[in-house]
C-alpha atoms as a PDB file:
ATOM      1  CA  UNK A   1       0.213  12.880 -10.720  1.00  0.00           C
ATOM      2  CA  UNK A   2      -1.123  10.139  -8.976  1.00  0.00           C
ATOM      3  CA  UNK A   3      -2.279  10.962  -5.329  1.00  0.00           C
ATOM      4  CA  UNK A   4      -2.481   8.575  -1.812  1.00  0.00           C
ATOM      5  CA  UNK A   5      -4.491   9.038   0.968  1.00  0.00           C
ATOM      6  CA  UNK A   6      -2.713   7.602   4.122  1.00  0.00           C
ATOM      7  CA  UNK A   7      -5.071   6.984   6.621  1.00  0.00           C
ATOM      8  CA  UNK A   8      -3.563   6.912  10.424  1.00  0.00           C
ATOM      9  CA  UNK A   9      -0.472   9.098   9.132  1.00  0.00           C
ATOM     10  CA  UNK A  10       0.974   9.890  12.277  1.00  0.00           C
ATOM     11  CA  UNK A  11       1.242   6.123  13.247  1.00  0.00           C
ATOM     12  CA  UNK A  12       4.614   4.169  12.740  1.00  0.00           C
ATOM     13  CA  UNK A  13       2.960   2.509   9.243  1.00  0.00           C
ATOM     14  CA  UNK A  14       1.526   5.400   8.510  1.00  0.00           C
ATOM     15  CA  UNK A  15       4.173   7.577   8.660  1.00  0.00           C
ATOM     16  CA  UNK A  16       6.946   5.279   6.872  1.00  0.00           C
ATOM     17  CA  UNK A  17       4.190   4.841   3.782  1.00  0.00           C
ATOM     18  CA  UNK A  18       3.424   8.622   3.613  1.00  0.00           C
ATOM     19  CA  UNK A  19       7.410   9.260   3.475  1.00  0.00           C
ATOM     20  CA  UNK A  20       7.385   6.242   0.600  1.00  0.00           C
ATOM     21  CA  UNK A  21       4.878   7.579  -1.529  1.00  0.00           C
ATOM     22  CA  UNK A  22       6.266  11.029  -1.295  1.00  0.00           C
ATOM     23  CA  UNK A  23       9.605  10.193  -2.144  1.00  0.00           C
ATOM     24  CA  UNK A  24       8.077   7.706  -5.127  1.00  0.00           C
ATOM     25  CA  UNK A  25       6.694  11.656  -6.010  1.00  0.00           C
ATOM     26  CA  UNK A  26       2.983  11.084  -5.306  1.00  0.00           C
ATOM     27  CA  UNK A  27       0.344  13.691  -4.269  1.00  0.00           C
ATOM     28  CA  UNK A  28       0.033  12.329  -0.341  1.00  0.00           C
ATOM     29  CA  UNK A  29      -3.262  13.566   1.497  1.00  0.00           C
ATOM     30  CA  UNK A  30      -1.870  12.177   5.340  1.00  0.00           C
ATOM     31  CA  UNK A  31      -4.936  11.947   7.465  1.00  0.00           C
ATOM     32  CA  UNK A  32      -4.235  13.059  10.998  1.00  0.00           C
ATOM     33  CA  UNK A  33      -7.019  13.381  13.768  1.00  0.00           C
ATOM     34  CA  UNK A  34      -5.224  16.444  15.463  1.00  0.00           C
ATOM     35  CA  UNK A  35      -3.467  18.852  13.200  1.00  0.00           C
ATOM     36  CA  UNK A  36       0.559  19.159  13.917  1.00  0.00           C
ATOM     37  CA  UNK A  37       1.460  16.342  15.174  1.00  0.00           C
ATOM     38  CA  UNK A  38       4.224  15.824  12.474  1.00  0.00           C
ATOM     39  CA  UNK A  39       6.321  17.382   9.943  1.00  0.00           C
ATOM     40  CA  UNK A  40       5.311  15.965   6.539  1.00  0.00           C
ATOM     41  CA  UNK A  41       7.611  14.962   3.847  1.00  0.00           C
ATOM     42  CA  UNK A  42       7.738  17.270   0.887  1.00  0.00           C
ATOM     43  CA  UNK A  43       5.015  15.955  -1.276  1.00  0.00           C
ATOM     44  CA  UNK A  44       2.563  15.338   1.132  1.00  0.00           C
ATOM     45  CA  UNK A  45      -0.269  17.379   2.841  1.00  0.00           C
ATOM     46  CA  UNK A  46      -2.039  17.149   5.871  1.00  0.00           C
ATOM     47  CA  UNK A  47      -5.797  16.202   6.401  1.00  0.00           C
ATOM     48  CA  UNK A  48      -6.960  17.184   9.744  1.00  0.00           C
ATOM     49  CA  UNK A  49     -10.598  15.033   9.627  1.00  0.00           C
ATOM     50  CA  UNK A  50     -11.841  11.799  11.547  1.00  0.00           C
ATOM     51  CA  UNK A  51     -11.113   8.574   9.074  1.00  0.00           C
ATOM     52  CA  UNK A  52     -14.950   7.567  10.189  1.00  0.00           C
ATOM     53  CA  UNK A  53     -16.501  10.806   8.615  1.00  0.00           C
ATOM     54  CA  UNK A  54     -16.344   9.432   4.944  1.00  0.00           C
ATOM     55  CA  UNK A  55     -18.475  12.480   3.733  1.00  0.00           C
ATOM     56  CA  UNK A  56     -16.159  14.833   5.219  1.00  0.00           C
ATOM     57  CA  UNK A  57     -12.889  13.007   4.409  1.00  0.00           C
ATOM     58  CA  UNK A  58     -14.223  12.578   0.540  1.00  0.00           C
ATOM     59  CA  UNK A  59     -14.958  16.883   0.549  1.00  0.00           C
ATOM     60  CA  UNK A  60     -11.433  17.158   1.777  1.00  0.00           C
ATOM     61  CA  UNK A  61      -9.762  15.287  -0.323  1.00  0.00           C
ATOM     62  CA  UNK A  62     -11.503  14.070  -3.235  1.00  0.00           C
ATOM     63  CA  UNK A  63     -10.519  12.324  -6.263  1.00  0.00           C
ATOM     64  CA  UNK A  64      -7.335   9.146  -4.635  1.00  0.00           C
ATOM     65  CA  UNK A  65      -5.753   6.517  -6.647  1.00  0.00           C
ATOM     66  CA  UNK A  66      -5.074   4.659  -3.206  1.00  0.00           C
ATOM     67  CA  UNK A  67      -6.225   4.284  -0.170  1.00  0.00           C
ATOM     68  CA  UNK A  68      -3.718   2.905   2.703  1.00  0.00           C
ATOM     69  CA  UNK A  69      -5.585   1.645   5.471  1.00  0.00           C
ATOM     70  CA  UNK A  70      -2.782   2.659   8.555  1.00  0.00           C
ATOM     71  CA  UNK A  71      -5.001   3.612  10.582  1.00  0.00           C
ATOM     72  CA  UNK A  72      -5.459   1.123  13.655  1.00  0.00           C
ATOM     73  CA  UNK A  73      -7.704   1.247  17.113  1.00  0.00           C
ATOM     74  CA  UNK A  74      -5.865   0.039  20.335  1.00  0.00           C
ATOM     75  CA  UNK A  75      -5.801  -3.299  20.761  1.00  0.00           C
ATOM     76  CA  UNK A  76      -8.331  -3.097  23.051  1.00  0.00           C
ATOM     77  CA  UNK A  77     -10.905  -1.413  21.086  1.00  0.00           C
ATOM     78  CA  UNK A  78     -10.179  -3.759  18.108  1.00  0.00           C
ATOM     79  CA  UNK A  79     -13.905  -5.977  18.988  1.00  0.00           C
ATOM     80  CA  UNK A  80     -15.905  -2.638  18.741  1.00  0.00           C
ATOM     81  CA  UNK A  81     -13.782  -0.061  16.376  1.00  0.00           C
ATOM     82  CA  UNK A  82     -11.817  -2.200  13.778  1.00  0.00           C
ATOM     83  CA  UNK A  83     -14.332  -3.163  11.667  1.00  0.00           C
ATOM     84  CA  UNK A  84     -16.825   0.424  11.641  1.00  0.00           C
ATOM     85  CA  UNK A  85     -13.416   1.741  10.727  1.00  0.00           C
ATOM     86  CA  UNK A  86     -12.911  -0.851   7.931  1.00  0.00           C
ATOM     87  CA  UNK A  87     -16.572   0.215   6.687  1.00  0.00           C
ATOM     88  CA  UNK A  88     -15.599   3.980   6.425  1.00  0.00           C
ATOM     89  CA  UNK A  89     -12.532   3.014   4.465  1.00  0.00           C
ATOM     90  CA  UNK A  90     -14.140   0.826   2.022  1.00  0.00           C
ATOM     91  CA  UNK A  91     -16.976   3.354   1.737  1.00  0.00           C
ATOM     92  CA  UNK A  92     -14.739   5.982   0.758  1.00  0.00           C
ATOM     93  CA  UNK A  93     -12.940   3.957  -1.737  1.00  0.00           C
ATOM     94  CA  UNK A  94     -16.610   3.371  -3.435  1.00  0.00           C
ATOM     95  CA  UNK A  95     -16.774   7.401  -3.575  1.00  0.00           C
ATOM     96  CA  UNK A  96     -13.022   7.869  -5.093  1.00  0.00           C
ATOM     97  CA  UNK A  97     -13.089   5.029  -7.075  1.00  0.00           C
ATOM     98  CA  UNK A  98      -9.574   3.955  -5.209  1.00  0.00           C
ATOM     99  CA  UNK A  99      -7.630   0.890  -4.172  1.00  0.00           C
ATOM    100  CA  UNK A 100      -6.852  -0.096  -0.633  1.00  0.00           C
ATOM    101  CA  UNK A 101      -3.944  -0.986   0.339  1.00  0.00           C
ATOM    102  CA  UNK A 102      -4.569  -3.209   3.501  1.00  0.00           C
ATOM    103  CA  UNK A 103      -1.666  -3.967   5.765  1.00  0.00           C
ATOM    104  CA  UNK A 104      -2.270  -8.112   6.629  1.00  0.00           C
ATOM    105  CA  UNK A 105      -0.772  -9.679   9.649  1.00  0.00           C
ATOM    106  CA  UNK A 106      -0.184 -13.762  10.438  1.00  0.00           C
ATOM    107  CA  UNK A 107      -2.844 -13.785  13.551  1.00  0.00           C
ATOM    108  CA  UNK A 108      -5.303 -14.691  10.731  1.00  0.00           C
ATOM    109  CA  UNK A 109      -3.591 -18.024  10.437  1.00  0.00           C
ATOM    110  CA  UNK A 110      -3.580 -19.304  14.071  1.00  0.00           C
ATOM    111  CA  UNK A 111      -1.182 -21.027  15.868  1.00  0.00           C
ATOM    112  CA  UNK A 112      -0.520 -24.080  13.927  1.00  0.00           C
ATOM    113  CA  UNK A 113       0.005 -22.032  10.729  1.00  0.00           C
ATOM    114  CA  UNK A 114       2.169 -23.623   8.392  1.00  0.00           C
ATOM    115  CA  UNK A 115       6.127 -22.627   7.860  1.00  0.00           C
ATOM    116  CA  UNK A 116       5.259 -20.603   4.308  1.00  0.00           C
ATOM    117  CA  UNK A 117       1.625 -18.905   4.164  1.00  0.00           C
ATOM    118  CA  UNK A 118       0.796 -19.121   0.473  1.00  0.00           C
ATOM    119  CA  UNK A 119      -1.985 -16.777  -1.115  1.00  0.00           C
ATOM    120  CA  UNK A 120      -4.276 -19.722  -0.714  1.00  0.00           C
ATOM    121  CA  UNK A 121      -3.611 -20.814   2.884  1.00  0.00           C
ATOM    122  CA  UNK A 122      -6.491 -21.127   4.891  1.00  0.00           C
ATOM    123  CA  UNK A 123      -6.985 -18.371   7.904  1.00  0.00           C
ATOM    124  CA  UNK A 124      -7.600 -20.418  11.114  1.00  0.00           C
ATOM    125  CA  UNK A 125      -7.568 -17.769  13.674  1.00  0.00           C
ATOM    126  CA  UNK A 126      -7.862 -19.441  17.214  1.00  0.00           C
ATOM    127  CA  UNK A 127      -7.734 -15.914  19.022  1.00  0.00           C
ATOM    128  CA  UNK A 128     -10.437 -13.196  19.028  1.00  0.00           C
ATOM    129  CA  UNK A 129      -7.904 -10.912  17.340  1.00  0.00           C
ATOM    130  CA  UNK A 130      -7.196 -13.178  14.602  1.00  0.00           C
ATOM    131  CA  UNK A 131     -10.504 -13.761  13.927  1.00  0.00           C
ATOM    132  CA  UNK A 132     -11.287 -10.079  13.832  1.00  0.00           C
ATOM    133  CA  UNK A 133      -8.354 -10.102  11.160  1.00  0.00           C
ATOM    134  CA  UNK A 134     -10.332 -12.752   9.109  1.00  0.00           C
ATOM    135  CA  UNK A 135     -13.564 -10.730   9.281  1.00  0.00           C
ATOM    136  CA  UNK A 136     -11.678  -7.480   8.221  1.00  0.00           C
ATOM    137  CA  UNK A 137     -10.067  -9.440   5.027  1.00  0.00           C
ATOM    138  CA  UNK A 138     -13.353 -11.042   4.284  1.00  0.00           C
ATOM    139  CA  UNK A 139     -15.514  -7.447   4.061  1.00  0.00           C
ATOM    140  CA  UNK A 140     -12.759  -6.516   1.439  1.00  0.00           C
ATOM    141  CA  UNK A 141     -13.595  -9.962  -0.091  1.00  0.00           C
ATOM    142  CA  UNK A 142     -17.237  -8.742   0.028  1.00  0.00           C
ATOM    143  CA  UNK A 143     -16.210  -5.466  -0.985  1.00  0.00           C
ATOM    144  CA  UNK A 144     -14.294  -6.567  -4.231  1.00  0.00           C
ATOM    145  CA  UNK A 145     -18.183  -7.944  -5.518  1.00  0.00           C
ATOM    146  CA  UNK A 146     -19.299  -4.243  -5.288  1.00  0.00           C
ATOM    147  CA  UNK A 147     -16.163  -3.035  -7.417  1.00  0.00           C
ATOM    148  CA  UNK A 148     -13.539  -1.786  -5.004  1.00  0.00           C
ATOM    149  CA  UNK A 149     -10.406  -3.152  -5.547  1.00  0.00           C
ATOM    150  CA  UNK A 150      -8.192  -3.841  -2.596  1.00  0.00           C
ATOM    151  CA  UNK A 151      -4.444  -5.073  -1.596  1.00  0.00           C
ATOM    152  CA  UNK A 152      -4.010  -6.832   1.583  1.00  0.00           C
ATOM    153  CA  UNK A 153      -0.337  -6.341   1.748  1.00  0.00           C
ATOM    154  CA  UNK A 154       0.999  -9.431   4.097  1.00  0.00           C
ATOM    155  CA  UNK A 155       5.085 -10.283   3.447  1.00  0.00           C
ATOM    156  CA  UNK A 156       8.405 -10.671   5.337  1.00  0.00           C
ATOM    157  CA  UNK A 157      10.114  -8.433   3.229  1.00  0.00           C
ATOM    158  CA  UNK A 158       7.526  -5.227   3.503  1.00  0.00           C
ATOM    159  CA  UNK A 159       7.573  -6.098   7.585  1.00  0.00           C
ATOM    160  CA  UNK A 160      11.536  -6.251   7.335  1.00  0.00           C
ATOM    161  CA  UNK A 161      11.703  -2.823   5.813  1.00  0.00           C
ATOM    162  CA  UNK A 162       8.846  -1.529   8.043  1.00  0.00           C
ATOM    163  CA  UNK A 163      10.916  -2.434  10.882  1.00  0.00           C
ATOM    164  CA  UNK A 164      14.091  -1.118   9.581  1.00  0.00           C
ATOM    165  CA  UNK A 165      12.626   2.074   8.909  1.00  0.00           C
ATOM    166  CA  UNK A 166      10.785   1.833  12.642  1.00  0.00           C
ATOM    167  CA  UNK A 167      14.218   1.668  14.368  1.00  0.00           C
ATOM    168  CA  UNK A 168      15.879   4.334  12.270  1.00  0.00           C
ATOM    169  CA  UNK A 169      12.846   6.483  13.138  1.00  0.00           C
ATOM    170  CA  UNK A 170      13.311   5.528  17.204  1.00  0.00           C
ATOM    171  CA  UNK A 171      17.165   6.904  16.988  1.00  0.00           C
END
């Protein structure tokens, strides 16, 4: 059985991908800072440990097929936490030998992005959190030359259903 560490579990992404890999009827390690917070979906399994402490998280849970990067500092401690956090997960993906699964947004592409980003658009970010955004996709760029295989996951129709399953949650 294939297993998926969810990084940031108890977040809205987080929580919608650990119920989607446990229903697809993976082994789900859900990463949670405090233990509790949530009931779990059968199929997954908390991990109460700090997504920084790679050593610690890699004891825990050991061998992944995937990594899903969900976890996400406030917006206002993107400049200072995003990218340490970035470094952990790509770190840990070196030690388990998994794939990330990065969720992308549009603030990479500015504000005169074109109607239809293409896999070969170019990111102009014209806001500091877009161009945190481009330096977060370009250490999994950098990443990728040192063998870790990533996803950045960016689409309409995975933000639809995120948002579909975001308002069922809310009722």
């Amino acid at each position: 059985m294939k297993t998926a560490l969810i990084l940031g579990s108890n977040g809205r992404l987080g929580a919608a991908v650990t119920e989607a890999f446990a229903v697809a009827g993976w082994n789900v390690q859900a990463q949670r800072r405090t233990a509790g917070q949530a009931a779990l979906p059968r199929g997954a399994s908390e991990v109460v440990v700090d997504a920084m402490d790679v050593e610690r998280t890699f004891a825990l849970v050991g061998k992944v097929d995937v990594i899903v990067h969900a976890a996400n500092p406030t917006y206002t401690e993107w400049a200072t936490t995003a990218a340490p956090l970035l470094r952990a997960t790509i770190a840990l993906a070196k030690k388990t030998g998994a794939t990330i699964l990065f969720p992308g947004n549009i603030y990479n592409f500015g504000s005169s992005q074109p109607e239809k980003l293409l896999q070969n658009t170019p990111q102009r970010a014209d806001t500091k959190k877009g161009k945190i955004r481009v330096e977060l996709e370009q250490m999994l760029q950098a990443a990728a030359g040192e063998g870790v295989q990533s996803v950045v996951v960016r689409g309409r129709l995975f933000w639809e259903r995120y948002w579909q399953l975001v308002r069922l949650s809310d009722r």
